[in-house]
PDB file of N, CA and C in Angstrom:
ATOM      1  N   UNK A   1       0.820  -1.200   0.000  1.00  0.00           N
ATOM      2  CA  UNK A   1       0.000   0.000   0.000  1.00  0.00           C
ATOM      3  C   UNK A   1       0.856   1.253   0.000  1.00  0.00           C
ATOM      4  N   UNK A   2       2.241   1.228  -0.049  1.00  0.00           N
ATOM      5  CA  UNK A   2       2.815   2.002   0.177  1.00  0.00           C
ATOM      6  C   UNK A   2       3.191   2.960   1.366  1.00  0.00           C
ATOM      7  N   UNK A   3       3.168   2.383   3.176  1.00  0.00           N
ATOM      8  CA  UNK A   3       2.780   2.860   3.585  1.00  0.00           C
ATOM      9  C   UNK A   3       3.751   2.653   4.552  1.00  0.00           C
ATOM     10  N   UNK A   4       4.748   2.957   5.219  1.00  0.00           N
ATOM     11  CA  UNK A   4       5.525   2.017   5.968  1.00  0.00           C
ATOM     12  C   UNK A   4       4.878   2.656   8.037  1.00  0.00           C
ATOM     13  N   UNK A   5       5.255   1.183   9.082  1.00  0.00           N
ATOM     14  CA  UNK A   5       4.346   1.538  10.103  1.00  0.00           C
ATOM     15  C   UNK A   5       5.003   1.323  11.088  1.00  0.00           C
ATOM     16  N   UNK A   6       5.244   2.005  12.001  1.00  0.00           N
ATOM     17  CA  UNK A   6       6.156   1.685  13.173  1.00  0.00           C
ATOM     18  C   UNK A   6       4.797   1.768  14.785  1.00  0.00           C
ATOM     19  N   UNK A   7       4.771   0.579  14.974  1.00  0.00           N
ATOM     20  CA  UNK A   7       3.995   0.464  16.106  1.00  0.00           C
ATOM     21  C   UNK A   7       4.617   0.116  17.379  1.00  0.00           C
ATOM     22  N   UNK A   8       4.115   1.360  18.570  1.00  0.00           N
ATOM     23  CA  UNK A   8       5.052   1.381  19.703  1.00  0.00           C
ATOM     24  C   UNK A   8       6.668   2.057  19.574  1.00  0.00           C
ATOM     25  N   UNK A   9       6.329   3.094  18.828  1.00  0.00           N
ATOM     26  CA  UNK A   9       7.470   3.341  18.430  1.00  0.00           C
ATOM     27  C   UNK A   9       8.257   4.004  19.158  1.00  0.00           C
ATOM     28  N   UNK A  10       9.520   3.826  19.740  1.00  0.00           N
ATOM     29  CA  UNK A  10      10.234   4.110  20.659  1.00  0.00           C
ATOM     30  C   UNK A  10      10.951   5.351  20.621  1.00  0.00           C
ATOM     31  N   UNK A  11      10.990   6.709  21.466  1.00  0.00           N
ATOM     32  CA  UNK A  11      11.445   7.810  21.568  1.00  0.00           C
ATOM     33  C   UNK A  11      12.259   8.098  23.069  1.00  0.00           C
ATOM     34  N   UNK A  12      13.037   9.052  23.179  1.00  0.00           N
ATOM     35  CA  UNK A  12      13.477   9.435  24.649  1.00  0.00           C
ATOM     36  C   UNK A  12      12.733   9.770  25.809  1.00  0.00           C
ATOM     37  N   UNK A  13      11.426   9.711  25.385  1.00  0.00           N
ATOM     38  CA  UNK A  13      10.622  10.340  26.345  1.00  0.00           C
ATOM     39  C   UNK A  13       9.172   9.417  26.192  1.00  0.00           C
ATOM     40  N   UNK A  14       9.140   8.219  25.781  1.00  0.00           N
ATOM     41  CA  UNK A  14       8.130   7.830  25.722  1.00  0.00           C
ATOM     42  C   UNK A  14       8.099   7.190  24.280  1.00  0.00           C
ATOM     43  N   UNK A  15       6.374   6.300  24.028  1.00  0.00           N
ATOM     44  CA  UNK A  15       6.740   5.479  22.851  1.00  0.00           C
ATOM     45  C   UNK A  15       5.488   5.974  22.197  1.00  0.00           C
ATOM     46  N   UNK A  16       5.533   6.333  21.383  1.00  0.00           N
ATOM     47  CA  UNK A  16       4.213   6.702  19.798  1.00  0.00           C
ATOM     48  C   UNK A  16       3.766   5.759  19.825  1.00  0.00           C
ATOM     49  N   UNK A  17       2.300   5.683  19.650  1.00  0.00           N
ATOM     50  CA  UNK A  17       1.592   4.559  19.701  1.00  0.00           C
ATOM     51  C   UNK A  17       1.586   3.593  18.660  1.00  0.00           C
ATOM     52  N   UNK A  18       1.335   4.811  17.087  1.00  0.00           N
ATOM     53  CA  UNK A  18       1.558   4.495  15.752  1.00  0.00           C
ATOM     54  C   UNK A  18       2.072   5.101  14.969  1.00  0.00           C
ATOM     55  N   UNK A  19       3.289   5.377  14.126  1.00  0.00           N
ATOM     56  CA  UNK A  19       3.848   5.842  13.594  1.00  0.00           C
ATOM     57  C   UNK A  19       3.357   5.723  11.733  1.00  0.00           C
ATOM     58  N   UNK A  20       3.158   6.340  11.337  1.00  0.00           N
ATOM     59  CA  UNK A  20       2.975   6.446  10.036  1.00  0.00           C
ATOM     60  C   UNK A  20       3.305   7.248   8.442  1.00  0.00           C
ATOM     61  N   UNK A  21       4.079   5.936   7.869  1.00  0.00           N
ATOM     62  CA  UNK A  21       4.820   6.802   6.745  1.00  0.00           C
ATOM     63  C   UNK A  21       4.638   7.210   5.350  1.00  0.00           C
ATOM     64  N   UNK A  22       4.067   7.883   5.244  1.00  0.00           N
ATOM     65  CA  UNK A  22       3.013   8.170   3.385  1.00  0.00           C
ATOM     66  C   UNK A  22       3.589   9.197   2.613  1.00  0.00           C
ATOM     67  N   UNK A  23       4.468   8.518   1.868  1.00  0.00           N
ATOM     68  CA  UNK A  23       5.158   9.463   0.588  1.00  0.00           C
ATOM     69  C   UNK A  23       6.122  10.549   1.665  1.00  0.00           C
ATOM     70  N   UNK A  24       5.491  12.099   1.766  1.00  0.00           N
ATOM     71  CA  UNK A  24       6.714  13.169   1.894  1.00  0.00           C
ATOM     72  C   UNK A  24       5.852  13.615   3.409  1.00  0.00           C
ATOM     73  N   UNK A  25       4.705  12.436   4.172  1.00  0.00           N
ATOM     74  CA  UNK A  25       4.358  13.229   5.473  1.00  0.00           C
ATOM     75  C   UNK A  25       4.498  11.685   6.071  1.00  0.00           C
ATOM     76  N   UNK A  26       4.408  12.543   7.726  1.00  0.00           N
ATOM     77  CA  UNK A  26       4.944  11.401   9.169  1.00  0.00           C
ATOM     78  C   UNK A  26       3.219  12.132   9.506  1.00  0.00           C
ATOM     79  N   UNK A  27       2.960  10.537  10.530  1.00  0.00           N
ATOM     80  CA  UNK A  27       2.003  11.069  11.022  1.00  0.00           C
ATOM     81  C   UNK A  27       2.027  10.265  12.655  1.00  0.00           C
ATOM     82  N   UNK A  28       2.166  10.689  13.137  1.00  0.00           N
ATOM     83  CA  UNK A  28       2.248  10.517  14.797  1.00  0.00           C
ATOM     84  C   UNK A  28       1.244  10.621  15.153  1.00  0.00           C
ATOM     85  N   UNK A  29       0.530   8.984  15.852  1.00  0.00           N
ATOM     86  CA  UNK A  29      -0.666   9.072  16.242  1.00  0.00           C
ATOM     87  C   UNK A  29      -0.663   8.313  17.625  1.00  0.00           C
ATOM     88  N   UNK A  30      -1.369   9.210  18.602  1.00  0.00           N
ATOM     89  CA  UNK A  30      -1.526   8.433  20.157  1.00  0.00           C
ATOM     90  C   UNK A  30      -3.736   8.191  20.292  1.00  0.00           C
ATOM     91  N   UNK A  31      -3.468   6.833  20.917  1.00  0.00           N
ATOM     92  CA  UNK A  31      -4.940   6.514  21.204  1.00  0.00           C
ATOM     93  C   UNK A  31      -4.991   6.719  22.411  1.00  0.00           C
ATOM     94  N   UNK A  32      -5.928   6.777  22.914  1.00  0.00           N
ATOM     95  CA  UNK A  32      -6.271   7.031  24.466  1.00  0.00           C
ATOM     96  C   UNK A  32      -7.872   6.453  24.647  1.00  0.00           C
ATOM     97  N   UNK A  33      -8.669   6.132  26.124  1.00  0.00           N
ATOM     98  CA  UNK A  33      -9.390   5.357  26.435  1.00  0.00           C
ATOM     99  C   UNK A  33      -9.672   6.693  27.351  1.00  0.00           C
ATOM    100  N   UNK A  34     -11.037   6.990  27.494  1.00  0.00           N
ATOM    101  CA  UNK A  34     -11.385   8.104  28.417  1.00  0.00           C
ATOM    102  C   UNK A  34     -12.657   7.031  28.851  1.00  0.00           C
ATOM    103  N   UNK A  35     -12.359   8.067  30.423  1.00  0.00           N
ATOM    104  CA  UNK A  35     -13.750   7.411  30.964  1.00  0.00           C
ATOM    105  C   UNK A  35     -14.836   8.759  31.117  1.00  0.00           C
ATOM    106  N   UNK A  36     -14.344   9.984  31.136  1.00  0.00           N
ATOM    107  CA  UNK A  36     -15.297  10.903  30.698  1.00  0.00           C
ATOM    108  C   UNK A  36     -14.981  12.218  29.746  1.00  0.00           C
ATOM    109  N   UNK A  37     -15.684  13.123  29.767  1.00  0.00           N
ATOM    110  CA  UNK A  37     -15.401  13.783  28.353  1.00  0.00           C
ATOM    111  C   UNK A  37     -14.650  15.102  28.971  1.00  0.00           C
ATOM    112  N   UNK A  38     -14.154  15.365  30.240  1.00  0.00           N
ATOM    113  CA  UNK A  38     -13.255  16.253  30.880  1.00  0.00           C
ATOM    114  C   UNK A  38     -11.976  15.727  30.373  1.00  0.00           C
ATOM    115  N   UNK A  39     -11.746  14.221  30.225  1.00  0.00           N
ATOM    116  CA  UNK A  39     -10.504  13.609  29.598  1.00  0.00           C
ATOM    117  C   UNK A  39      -9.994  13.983  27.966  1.00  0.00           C
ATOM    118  N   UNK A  40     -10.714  14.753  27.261  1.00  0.00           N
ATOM    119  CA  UNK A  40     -10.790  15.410  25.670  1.00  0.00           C
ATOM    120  C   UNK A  40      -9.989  15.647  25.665  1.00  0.00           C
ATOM    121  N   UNK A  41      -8.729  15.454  24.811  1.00  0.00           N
ATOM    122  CA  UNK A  41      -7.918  16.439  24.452  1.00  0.00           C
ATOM    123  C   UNK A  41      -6.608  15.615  24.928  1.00  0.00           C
ATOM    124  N   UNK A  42      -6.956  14.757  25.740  1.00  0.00           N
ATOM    125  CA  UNK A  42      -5.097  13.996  26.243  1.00  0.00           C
ATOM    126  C   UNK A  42      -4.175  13.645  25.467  1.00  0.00           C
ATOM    127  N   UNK A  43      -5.123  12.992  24.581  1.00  0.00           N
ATOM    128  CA  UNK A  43      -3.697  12.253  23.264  1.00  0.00           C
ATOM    129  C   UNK A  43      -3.015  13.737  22.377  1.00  0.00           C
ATOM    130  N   UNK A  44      -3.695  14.602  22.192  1.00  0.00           N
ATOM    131  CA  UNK A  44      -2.618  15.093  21.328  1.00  0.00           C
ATOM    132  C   UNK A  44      -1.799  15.764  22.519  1.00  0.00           C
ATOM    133  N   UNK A  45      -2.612  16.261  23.469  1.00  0.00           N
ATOM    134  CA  UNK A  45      -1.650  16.705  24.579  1.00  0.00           C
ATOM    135  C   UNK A  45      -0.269  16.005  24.559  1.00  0.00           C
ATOM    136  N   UNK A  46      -0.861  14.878  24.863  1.00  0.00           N
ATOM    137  CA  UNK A  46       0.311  14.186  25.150  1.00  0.00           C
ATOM    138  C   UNK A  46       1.772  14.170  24.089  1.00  0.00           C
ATOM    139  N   UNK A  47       1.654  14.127  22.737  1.00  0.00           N
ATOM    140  CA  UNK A  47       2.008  14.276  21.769  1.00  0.00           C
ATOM    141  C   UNK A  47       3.255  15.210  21.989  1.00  0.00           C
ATOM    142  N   UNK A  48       2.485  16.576  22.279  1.00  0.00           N
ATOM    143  CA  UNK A  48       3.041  17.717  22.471  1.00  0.00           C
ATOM    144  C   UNK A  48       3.855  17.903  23.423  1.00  0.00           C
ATOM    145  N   UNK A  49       3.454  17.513  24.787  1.00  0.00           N
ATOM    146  CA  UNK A  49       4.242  17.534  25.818  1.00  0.00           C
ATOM    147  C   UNK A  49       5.582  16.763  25.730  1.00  0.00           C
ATOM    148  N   UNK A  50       5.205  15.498  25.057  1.00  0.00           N
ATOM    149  CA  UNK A  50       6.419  15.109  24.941  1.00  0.00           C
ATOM    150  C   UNK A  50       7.602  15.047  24.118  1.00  0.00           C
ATOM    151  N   UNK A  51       6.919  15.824  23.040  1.00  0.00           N
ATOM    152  CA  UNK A  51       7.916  16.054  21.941  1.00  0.00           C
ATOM    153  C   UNK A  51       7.955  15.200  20.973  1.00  0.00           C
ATOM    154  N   UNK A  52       7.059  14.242  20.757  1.00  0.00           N
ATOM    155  CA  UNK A  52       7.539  12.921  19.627  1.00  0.00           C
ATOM    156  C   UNK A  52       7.755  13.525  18.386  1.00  0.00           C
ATOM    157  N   UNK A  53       7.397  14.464  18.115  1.00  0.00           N
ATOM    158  CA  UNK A  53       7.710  14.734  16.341  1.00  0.00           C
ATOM    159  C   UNK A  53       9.041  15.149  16.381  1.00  0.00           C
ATOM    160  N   UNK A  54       9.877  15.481  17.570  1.00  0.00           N
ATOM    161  CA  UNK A  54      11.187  15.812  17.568  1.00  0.00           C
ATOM    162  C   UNK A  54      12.347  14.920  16.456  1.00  0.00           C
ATOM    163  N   UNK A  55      11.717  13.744  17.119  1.00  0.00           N
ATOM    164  CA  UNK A  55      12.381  12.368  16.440  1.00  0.00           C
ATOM    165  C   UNK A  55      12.813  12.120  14.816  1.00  0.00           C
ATOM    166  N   UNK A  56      11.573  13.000  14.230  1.00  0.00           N
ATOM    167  CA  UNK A  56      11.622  13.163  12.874  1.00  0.00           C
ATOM    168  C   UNK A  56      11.650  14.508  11.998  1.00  0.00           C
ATOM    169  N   UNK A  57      12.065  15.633  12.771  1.00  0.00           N
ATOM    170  CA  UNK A  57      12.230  16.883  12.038  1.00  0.00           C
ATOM    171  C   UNK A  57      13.135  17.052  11.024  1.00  0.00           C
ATOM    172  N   UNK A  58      14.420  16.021  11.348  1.00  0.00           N
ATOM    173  CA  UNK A  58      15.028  16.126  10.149  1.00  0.00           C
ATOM    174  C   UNK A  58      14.459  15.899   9.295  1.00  0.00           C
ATOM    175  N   UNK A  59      13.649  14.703   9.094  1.00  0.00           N
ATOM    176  CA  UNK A  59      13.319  13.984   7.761  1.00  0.00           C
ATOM    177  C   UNK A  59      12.997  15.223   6.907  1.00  0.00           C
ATOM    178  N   UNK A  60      12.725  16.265   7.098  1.00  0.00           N
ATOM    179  CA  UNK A  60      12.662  17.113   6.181  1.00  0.00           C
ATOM    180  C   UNK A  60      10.781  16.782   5.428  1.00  0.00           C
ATOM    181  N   UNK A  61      10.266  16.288   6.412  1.00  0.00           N
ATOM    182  CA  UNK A  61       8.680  15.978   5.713  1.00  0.00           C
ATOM    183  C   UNK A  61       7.904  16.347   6.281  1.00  0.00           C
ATOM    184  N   UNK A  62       6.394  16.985   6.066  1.00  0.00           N
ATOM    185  CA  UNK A  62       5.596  17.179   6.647  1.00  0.00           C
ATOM    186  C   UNK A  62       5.484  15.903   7.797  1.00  0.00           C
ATOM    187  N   UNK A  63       4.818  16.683   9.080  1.00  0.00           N
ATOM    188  CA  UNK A  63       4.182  16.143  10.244  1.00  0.00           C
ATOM    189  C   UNK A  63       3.052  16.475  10.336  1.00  0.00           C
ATOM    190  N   UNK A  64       2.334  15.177  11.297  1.00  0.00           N
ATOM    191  CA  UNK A  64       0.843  16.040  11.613  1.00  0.00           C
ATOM    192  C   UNK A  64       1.301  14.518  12.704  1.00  0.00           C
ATOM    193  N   UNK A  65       0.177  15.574  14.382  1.00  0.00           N
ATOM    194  CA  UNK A  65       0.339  15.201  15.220  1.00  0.00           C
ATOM    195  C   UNK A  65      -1.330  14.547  15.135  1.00  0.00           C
ATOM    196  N   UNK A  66      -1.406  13.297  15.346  1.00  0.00           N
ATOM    197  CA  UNK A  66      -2.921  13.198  15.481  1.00  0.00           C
ATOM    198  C   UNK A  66      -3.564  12.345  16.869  1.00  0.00           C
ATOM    199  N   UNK A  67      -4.259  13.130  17.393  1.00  0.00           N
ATOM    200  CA  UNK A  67      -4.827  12.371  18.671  1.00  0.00           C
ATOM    201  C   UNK A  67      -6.415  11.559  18.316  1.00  0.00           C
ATOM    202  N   UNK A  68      -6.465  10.140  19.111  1.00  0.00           N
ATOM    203  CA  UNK A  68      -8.024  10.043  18.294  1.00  0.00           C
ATOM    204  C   UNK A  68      -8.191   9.178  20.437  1.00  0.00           C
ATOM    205  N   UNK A  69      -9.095   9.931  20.962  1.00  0.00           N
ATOM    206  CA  UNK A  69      -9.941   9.503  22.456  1.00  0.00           C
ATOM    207  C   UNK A  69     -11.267   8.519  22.065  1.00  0.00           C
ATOM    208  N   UNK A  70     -11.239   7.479  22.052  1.00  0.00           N
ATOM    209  CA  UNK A  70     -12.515   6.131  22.327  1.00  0.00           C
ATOM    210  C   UNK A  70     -13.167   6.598  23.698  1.00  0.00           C
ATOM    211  N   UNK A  71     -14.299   6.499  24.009  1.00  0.00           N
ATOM    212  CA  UNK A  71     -14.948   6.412  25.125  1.00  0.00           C
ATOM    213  C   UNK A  71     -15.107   5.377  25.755  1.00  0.00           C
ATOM    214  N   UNK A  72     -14.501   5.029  26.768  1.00  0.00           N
ATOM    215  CA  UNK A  72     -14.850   3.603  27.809  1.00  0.00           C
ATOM    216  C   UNK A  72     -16.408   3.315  27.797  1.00  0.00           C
ATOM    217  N   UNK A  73     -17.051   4.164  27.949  1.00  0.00           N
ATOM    218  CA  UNK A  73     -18.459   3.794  28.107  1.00  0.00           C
ATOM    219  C   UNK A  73     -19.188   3.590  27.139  1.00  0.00           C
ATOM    220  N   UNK A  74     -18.826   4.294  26.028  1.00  0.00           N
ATOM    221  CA  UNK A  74     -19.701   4.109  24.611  1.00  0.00           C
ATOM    222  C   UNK A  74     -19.091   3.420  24.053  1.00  0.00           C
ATOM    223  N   UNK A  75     -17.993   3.082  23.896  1.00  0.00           N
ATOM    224  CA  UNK A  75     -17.221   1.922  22.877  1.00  0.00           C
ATOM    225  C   UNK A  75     -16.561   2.775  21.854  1.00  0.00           C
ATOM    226  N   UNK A  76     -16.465   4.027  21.347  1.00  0.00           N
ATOM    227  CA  UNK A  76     -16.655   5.079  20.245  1.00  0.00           C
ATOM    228  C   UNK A  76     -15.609   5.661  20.538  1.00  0.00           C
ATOM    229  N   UNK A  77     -15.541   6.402  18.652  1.00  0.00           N
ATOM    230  CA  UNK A  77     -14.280   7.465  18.954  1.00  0.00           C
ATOM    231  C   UNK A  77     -15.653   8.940  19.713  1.00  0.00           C
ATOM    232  N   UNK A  78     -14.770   9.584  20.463  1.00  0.00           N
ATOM    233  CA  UNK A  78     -15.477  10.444  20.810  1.00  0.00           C
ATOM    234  C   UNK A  78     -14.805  12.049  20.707  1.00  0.00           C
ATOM    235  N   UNK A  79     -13.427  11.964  20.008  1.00  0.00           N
ATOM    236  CA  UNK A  79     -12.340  12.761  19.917  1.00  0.00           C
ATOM    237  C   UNK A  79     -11.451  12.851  18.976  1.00  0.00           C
ATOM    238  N   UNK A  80     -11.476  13.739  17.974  1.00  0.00           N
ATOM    239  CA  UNK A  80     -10.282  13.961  17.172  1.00  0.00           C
ATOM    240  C   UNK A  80      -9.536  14.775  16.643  1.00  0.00           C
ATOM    241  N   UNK A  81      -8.515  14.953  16.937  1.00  0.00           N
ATOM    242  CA  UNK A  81      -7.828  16.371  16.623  1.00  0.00           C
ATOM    243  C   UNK A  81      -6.466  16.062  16.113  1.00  0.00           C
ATOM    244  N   UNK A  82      -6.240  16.767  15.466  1.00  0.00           N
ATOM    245  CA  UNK A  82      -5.027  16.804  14.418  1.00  0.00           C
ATOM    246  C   UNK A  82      -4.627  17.887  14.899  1.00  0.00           C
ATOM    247  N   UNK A  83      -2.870  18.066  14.275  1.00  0.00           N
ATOM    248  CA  UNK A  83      -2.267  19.642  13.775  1.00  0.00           C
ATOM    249  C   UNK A  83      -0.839  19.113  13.244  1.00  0.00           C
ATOM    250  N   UNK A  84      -0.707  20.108  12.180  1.00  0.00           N
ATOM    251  CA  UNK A  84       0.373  20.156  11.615  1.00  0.00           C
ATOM    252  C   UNK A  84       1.767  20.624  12.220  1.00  0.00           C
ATOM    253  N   UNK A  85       2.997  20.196  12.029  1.00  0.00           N
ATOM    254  CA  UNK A  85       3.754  20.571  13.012  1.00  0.00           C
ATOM    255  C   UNK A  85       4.528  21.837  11.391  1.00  0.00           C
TER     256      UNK A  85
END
């Protein structure tokens, strides 16, 4: 598919959940499990706080940081937010 995938991908500060490689962009993606909707917003937080796109600035390719929150109670995505680095 053209797509190359690094799962659990290992950084200095923590591990990317899913790493993803498509042509000239990286896409750094963390999942997260909320048990309520005050929890919104953790995965890309997290992203950020820790710096994972650091890992790949050289590559010289677009980034996008993407967070996606499931709801414990509904089974569902209930959260999604992107941004470009």
């Amino acid at each position: 598919m053209g797509i190359d995938i690094i799962g659990e991908d290992v950084t200095n500060k923590g591990r990317i959940d899913l790493t993803l490689f498509i042509e000239d962009k990286i896409y750094i993606i963390e999942f997260k499990v909320i048990a309520n909707d005050k929890e919104q917003g953790t995965a890309l937080k997290q992203i950020k706080e820790k710096k994972y796109h650091e890992k790949y600035i050289k590559e010289g390719k677009e980034i996008y940081l993407v967070g996606m929150e499931f709801s414990e109670e509904e089974k569902n995505i209930v959260n999604f937010e992107w941004e470009k680095i």
